[in-house]
N, C-alpha and C. Protein backbone atom coordinates (compact mmCIF):
# COMPACT_ATOMS: atom_id res chain seq x y z
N UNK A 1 5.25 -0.69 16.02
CA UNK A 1 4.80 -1.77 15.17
C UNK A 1 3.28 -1.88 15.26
N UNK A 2 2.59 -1.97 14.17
CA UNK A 2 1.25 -2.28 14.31
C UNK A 2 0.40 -3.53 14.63
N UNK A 3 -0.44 -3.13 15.42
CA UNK A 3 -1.15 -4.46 16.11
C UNK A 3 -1.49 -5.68 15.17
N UNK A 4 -1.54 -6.50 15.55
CA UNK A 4 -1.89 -7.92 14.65
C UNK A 4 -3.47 -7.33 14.28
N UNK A 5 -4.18 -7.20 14.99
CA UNK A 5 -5.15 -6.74 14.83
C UNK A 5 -5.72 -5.94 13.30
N UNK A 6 -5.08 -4.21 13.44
CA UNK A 6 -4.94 -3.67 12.49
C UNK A 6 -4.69 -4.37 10.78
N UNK A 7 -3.36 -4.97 11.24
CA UNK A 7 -2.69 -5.12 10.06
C UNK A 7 -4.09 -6.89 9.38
N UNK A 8 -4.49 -7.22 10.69
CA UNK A 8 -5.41 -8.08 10.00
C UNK A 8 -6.88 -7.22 9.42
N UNK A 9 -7.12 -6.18 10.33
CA UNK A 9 -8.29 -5.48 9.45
C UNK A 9 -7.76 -4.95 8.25
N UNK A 10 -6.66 -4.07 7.86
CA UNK A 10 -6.11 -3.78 6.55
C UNK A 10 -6.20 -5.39 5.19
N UNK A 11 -5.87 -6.65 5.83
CA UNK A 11 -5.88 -7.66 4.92
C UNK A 11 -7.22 -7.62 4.29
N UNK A 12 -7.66 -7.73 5.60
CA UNK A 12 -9.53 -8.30 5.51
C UNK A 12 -10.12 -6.93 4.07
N UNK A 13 -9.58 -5.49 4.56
CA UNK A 13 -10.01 -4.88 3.31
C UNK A 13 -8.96 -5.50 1.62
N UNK A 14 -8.29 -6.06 1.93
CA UNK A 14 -7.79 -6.51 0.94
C UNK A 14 -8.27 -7.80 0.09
N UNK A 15 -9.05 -8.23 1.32
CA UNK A 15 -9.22 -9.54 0.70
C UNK A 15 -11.44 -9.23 0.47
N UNK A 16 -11.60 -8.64 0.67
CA UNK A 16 -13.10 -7.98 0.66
C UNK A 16 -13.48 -7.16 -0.62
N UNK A 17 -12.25 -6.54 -0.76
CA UNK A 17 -12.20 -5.96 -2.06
C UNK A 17 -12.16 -7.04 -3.39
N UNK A 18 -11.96 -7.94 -3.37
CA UNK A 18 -11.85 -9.05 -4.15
C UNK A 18 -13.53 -9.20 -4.45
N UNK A 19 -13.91 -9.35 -3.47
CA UNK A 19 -15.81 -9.42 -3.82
C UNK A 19 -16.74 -8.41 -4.62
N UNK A 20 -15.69 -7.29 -5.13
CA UNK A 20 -16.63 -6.40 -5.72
C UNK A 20 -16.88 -6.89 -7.64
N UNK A 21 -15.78 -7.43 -7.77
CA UNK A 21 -15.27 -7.38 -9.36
C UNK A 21 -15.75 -8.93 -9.96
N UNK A 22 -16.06 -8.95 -10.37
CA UNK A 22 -16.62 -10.95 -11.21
C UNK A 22 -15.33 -10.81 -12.00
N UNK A 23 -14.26 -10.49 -12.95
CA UNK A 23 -13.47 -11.08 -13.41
C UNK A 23 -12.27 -10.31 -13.28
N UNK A 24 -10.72 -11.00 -12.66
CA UNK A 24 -10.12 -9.91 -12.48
C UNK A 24 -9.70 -8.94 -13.76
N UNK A 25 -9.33 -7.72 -12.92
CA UNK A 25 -8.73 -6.49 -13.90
C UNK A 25 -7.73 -6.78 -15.15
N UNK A 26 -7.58 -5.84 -15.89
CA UNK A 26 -6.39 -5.85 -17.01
C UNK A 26 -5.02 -4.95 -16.38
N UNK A 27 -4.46 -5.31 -17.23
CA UNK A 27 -3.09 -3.99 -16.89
C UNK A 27 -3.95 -2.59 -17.08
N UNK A 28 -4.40 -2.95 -18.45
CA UNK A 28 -5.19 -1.15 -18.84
C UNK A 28 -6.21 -0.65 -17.81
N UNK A 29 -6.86 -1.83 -17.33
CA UNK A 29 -8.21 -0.99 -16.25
C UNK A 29 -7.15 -0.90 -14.98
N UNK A 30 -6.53 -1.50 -14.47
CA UNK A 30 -5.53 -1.13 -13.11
C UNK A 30 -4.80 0.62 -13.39
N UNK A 31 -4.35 0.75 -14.76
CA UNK A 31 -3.48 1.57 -14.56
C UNK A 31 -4.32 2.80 -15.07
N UNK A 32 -6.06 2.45 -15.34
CA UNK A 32 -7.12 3.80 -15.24
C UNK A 32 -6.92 3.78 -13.98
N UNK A 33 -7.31 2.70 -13.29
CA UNK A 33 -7.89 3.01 -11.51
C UNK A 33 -6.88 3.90 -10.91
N UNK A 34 -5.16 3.40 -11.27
CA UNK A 34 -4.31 4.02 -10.20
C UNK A 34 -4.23 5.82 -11.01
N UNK A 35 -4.43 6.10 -12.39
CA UNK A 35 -5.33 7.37 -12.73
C UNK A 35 -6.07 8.22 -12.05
N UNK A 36 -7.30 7.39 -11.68
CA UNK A 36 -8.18 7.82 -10.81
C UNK A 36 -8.16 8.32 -9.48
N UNK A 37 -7.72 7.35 -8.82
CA UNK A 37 -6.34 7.83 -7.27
C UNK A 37 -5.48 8.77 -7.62
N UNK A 38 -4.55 8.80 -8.38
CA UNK A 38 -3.91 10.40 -8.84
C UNK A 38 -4.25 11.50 -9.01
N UNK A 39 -5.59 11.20 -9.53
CA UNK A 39 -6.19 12.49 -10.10
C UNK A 39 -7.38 12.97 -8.97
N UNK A 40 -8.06 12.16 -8.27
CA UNK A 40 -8.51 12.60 -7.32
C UNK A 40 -9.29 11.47 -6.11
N UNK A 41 -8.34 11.55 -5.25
CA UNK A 41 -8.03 10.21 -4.25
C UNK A 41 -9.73 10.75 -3.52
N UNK A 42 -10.32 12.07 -3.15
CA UNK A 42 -11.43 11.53 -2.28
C UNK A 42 -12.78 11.82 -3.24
N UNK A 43 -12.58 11.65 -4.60
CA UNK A 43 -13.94 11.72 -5.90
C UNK A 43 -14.72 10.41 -5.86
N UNK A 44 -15.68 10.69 -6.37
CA UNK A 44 -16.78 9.37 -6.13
C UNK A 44 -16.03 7.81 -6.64
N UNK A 45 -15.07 8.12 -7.63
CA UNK A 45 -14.94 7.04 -8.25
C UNK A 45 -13.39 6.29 -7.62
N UNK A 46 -13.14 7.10 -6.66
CA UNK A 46 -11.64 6.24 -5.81
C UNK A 46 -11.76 5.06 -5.19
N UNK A 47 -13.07 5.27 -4.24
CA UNK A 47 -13.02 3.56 -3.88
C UNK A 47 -13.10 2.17 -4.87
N UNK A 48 -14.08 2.72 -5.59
CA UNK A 48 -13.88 1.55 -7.06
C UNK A 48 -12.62 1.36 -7.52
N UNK A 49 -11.82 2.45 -7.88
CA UNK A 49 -10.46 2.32 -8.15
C UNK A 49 -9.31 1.28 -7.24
N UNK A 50 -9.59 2.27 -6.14
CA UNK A 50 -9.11 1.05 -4.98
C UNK A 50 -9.10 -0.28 -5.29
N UNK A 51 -10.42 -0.83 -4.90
CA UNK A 51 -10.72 -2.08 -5.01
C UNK A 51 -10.04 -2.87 -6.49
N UNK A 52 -10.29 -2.11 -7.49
CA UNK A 52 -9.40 -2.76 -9.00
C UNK A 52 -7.54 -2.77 -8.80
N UNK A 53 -7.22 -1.47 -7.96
CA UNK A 53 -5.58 -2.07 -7.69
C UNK A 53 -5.77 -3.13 -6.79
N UNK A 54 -6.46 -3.14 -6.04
CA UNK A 54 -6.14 -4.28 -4.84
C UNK A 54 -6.36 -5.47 -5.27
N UNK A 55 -7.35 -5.67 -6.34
CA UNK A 55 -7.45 -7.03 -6.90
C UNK A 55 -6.65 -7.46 -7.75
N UNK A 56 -5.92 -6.38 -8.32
CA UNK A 56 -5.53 -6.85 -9.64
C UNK A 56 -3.33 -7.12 -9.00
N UNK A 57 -3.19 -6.24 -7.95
CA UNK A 57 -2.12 -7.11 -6.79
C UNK A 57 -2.46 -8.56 -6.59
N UNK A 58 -3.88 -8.55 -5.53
CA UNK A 58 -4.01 -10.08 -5.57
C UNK A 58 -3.61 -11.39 -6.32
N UNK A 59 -4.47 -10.63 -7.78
CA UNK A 59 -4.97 -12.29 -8.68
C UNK A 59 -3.32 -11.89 -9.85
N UNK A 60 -3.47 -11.11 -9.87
CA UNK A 60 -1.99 -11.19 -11.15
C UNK A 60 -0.94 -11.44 -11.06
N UNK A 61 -0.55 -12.34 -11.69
CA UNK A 61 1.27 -13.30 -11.67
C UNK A 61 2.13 -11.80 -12.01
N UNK A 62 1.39 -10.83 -12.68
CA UNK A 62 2.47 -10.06 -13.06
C UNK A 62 3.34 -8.79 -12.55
N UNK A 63 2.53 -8.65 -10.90
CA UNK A 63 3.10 -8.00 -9.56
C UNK A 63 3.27 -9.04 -8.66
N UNK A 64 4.11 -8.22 -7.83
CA UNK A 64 4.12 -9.03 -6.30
C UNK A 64 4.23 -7.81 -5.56
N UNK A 65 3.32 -7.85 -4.60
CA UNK A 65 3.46 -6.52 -3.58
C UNK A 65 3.70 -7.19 -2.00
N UNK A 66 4.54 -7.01 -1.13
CA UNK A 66 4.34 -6.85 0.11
C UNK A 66 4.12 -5.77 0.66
N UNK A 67 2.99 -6.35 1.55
CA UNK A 67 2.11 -5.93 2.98
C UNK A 67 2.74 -6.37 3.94
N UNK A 68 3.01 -5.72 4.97
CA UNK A 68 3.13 -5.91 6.07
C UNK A 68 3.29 -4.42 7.13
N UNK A 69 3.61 -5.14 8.66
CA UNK A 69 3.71 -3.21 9.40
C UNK A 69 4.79 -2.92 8.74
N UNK A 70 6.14 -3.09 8.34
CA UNK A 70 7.33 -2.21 7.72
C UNK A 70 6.76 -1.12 6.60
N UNK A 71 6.03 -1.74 5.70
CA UNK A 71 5.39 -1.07 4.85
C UNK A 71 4.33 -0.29 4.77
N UNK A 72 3.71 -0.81 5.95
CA UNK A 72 2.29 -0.08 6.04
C UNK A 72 2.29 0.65 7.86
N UNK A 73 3.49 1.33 8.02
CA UNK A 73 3.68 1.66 9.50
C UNK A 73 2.61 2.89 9.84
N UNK A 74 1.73 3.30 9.32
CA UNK A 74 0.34 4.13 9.35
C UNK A 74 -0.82 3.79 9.96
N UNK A 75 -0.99 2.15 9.82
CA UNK A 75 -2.31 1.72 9.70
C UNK A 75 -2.10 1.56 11.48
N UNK A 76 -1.62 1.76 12.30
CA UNK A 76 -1.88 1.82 13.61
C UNK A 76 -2.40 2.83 14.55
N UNK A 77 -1.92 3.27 14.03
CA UNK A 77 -1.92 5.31 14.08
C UNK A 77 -3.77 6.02 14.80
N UNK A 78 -3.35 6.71 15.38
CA UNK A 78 -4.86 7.46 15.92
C UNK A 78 -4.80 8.58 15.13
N UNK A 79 -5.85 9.12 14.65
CA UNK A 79 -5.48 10.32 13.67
C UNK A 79 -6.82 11.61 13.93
N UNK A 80 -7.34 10.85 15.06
CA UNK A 80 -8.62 11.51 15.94
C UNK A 80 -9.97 12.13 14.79
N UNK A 81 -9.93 10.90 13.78
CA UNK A 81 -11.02 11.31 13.01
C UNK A 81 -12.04 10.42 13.58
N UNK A 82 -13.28 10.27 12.67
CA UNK A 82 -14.14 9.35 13.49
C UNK A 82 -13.46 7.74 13.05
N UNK A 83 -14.36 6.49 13.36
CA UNK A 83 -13.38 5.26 13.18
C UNK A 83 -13.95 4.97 12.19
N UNK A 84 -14.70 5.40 11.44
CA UNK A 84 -15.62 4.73 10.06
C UNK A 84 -14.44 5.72 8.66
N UNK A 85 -14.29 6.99 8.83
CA UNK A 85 -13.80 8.02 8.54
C UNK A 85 -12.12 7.76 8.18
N UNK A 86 -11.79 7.46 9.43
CA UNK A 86 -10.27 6.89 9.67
C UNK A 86 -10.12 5.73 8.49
N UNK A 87 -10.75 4.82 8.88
CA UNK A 87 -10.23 3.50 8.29
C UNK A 87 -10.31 3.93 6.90
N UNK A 88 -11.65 4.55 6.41
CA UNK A 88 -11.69 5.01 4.82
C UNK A 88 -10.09 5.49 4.24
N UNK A 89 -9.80 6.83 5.20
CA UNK A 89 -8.36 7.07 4.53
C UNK A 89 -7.14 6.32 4.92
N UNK A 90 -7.23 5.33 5.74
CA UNK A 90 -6.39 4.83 5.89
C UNK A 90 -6.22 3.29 4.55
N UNK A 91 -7.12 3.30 4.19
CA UNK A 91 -7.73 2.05 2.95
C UNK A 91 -7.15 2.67 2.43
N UNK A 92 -7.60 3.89 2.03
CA UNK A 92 -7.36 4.83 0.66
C UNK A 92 -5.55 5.12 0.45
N UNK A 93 -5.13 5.00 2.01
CA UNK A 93 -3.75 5.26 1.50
C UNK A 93 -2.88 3.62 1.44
N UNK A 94 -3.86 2.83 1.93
CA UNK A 94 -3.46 1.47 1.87
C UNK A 94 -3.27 0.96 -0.02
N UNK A 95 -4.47 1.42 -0.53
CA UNK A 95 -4.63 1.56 -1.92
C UNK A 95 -3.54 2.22 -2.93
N UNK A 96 -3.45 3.56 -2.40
CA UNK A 96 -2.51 4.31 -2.67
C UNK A 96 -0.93 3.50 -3.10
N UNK A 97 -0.45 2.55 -1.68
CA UNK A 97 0.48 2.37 -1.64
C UNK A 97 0.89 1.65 -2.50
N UNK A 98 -0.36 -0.16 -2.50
CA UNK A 98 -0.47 -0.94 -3.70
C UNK A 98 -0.42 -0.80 -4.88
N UNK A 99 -0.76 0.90 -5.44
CA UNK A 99 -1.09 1.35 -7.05
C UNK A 99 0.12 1.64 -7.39
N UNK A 100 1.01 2.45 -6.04
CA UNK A 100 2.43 2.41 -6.34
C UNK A 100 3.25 1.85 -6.85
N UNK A 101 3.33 0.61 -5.90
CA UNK A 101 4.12 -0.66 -6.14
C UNK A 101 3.83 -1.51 -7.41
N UNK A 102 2.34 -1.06 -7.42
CA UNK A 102 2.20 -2.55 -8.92
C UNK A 102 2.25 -1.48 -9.98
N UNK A 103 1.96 0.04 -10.19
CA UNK A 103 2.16 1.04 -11.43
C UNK A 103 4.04 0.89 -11.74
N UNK A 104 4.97 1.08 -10.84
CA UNK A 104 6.32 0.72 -11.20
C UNK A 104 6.49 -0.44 -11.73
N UNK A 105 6.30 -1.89 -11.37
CA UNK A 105 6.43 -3.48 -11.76
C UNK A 105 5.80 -2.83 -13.19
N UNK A 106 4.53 -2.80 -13.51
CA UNK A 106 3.43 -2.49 -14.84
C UNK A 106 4.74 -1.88 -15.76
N UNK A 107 5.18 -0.67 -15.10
CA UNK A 107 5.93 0.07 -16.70
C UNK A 107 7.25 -0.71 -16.60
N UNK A 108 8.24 -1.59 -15.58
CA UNK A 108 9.38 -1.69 -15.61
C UNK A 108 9.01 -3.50 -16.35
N UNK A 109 7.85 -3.75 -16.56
CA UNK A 109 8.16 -5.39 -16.85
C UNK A 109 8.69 -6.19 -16.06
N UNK A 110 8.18 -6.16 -14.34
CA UNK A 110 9.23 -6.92 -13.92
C UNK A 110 8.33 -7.22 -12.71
N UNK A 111 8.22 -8.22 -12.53
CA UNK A 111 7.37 -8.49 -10.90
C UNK A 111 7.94 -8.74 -10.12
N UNK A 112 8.38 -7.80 -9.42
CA UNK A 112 9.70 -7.27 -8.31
C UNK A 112 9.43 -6.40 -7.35
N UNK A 113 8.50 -6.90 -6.25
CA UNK A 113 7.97 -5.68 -5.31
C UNK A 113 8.96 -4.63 -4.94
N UNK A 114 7.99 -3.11 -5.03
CA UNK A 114 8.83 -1.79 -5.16
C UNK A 114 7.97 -0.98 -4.02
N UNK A 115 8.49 -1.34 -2.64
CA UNK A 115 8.04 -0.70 -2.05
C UNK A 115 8.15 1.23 -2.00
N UNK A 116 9.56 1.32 -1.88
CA UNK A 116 9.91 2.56 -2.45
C UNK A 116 8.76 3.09 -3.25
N UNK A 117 8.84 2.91 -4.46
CA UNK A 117 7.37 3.43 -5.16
C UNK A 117 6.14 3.27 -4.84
N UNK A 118 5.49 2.30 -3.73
CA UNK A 118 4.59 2.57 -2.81
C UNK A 118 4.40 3.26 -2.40
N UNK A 119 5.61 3.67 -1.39
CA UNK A 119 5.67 4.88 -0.31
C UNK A 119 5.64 6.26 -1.25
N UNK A 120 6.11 6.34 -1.97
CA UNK A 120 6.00 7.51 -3.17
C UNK A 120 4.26 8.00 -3.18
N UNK A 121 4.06 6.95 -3.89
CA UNK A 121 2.53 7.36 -3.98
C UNK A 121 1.57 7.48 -3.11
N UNK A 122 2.08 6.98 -1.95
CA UNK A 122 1.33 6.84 -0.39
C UNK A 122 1.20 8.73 0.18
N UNK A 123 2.55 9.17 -0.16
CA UNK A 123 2.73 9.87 0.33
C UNK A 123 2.44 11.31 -0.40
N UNK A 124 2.71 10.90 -1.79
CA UNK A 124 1.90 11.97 -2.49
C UNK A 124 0.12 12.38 -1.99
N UNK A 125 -0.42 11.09 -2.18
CA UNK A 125 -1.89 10.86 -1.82
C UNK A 125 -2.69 11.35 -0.46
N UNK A 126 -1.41 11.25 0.41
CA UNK A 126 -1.60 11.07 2.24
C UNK A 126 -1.58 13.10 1.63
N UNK A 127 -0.65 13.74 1.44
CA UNK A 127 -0.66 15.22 0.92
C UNK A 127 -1.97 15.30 0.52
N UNK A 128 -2.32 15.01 -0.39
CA UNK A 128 -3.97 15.87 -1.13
C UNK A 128 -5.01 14.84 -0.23
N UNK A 129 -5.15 14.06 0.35
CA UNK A 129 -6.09 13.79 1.21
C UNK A 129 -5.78 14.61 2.62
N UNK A 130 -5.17 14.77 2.74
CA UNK A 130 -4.76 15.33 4.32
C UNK A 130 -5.34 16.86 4.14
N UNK A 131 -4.87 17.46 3.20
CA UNK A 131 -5.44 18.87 2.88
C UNK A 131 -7.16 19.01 2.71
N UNK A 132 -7.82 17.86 2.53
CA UNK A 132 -9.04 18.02 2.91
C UNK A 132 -9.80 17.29 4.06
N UNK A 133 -8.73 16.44 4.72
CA UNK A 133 -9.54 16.06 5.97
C UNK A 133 -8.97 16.26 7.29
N UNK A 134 -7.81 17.44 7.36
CA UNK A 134 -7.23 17.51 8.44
C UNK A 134 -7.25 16.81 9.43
N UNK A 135 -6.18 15.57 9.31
CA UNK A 135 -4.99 14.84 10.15
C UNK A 135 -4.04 14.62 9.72
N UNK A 136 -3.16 14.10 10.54
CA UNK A 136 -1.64 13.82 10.47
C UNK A 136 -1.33 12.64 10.85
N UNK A 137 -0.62 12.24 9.92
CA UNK A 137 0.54 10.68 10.12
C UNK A 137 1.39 10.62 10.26
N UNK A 138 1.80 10.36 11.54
CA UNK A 138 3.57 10.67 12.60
C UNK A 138 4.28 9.64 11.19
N UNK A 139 3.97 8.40 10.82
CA UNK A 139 4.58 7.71 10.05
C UNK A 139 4.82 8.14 8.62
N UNK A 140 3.55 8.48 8.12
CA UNK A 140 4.09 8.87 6.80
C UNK A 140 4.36 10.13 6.51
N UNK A 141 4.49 11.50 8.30
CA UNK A 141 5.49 12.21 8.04
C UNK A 141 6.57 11.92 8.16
N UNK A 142 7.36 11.07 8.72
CA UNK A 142 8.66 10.27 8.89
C UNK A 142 8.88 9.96 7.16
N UNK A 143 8.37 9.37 6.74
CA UNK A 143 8.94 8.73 5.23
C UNK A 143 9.03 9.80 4.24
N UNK A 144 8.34 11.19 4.22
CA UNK A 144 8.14 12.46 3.69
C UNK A 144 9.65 12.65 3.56
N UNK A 145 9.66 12.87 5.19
CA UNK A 145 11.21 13.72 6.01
C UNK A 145 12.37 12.80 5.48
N UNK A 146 12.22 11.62 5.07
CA UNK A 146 13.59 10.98 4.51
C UNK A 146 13.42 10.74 3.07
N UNK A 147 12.38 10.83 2.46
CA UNK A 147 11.76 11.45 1.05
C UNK A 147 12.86 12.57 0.63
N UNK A 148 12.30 13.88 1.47
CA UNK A 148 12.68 15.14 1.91
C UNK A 148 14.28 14.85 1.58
N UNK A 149 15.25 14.37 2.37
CA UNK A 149 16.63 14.37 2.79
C UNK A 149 17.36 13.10 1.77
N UNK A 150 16.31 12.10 0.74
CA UNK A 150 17.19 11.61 -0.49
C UNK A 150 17.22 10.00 0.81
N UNK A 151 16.60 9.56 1.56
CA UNK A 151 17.32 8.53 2.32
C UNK A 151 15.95 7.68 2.44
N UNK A 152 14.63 7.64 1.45
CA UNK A 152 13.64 7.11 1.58
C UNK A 152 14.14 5.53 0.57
N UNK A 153 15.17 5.89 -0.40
CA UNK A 153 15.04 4.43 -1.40
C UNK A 153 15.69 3.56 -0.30
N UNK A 154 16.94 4.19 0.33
CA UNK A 154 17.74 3.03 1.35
C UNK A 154 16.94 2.73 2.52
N UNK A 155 15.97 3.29 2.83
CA UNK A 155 15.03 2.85 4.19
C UNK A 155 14.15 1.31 3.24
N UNK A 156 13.99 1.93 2.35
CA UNK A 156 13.17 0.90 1.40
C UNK A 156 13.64 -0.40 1.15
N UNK A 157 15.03 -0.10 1.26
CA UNK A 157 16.03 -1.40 0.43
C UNK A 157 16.48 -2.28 2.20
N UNK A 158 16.90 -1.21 3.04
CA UNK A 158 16.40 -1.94 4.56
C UNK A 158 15.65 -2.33 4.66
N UNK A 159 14.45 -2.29 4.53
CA UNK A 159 12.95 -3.15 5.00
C UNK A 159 12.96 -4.19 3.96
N UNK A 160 13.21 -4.03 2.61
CA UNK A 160 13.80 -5.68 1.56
C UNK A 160 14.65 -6.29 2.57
N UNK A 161 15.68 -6.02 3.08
CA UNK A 161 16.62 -7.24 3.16
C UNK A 161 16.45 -7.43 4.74
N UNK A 162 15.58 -6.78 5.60
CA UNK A 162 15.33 -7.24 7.00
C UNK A 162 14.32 -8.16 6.58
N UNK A 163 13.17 -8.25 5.91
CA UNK A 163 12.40 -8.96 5.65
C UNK A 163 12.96 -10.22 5.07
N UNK A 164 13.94 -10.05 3.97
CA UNK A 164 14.66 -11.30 3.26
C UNK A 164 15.40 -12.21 4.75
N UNK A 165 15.94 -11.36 5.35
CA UNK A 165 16.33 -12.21 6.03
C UNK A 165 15.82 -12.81 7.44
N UNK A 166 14.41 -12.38 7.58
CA UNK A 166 13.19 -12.79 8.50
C UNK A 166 13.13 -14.08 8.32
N UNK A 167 12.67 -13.71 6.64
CA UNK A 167 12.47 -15.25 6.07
C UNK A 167 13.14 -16.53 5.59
N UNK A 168 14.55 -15.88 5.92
CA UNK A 168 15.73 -16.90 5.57
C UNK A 168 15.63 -17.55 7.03
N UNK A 169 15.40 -16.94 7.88
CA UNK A 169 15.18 -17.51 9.30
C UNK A 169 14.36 -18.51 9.31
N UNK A 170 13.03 -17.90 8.78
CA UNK A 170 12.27 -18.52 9.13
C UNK A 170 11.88 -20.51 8.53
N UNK A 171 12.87 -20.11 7.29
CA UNK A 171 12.87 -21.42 6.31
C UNK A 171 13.95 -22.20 7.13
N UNK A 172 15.03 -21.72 7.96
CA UNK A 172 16.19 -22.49 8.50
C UNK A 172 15.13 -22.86 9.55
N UNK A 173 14.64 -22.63 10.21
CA UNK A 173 13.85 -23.76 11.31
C UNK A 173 13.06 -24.70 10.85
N UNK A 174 11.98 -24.63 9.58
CA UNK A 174 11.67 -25.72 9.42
C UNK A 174 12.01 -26.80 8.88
N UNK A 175 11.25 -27.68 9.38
CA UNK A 175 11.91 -29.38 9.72
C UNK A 175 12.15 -29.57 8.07
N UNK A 176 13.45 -30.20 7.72
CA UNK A 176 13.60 -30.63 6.27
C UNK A 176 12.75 -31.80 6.16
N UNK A 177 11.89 -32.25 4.98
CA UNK A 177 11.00 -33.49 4.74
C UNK A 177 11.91 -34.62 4.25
């Protein structure tokens, strides 16, 4: 599980990225940016891209994405690059994951977080970045390998309903008003 820590520096780029843009994104500029990440995740113009999926998750009624370690089981990871270096691709596949999740909601009409299609694109991305910065992700070779074997949507649909029912927990303890 990833440190509170981490998973709070991953927010902090989430919520930092919000400071680049004066008005949020459209569907059409989100679904250039997640373009741009497809077509070439370490080109001058990916971090900009980044930052437009991540905002346009944020501010738009018309996704819902969860973050958390289930979803983002990478961002803990040592990957023995430098730490300025690291965090970049680890953003980048943080980005990755978000363009996923909100590019499926975008074409299906439906604001219904899809982690599954996160991890899709995480993992496509984690491939053509990895081939030019040699490291490895014990985690998102794990999600590959059940990618690989047809058992990545039901890992997906486990982490929905462990989470659903985190939070069914978590609403039964507090005090009724």
């Amino acid at each position: 599980m990833p440190k509170l820590s981490t998973l709070a520096a991953a927010l902090a780029f989430l919520a930092l990225a919000g400071l680049g843009l004066a008005a949020a994104p459209t569907k059409h500029e989100v679904l250039r940016a997640i373009s741009i990440i497809e077509k070439n995740v370490s080109g001058p113009e990916a971090a900009e891209a980044a930052k437009t999926i991540v905002i346009y998750a944020q501010v738009s009624d018309d996704v819902m994405v969860d973050i958390g370690p289930e979803q983002l089981p990478w961002l803990d990871e040592d990957w023995g690059l430098d730490k300025e270096h690291e965090q970049s691709c680890k953003s980048l596949l943080l980005a990755a994951f978000v363009a996923g999740d909100v590019r499926s909601q975008i074409k299906n009409d439906k604001a219904e977080d899809d982690t599954y299609s996160g991890w899709i694109f995480a993992i496509d991305t984690y491939n053509r970045l990895k081939a030019k910065e040699h490291f490895t992700s014990e985690s998102i070779d794990s999600l590959s390998k059940m990618r690989a074997s047809g058992t990545l949507l039901q890992h997906a649909r486990e982490v929905r309903a462990k989470e659903e029912q985190e939070e069914g927990s978590e609403d039964a303890k507090k005090p009724m008003a």
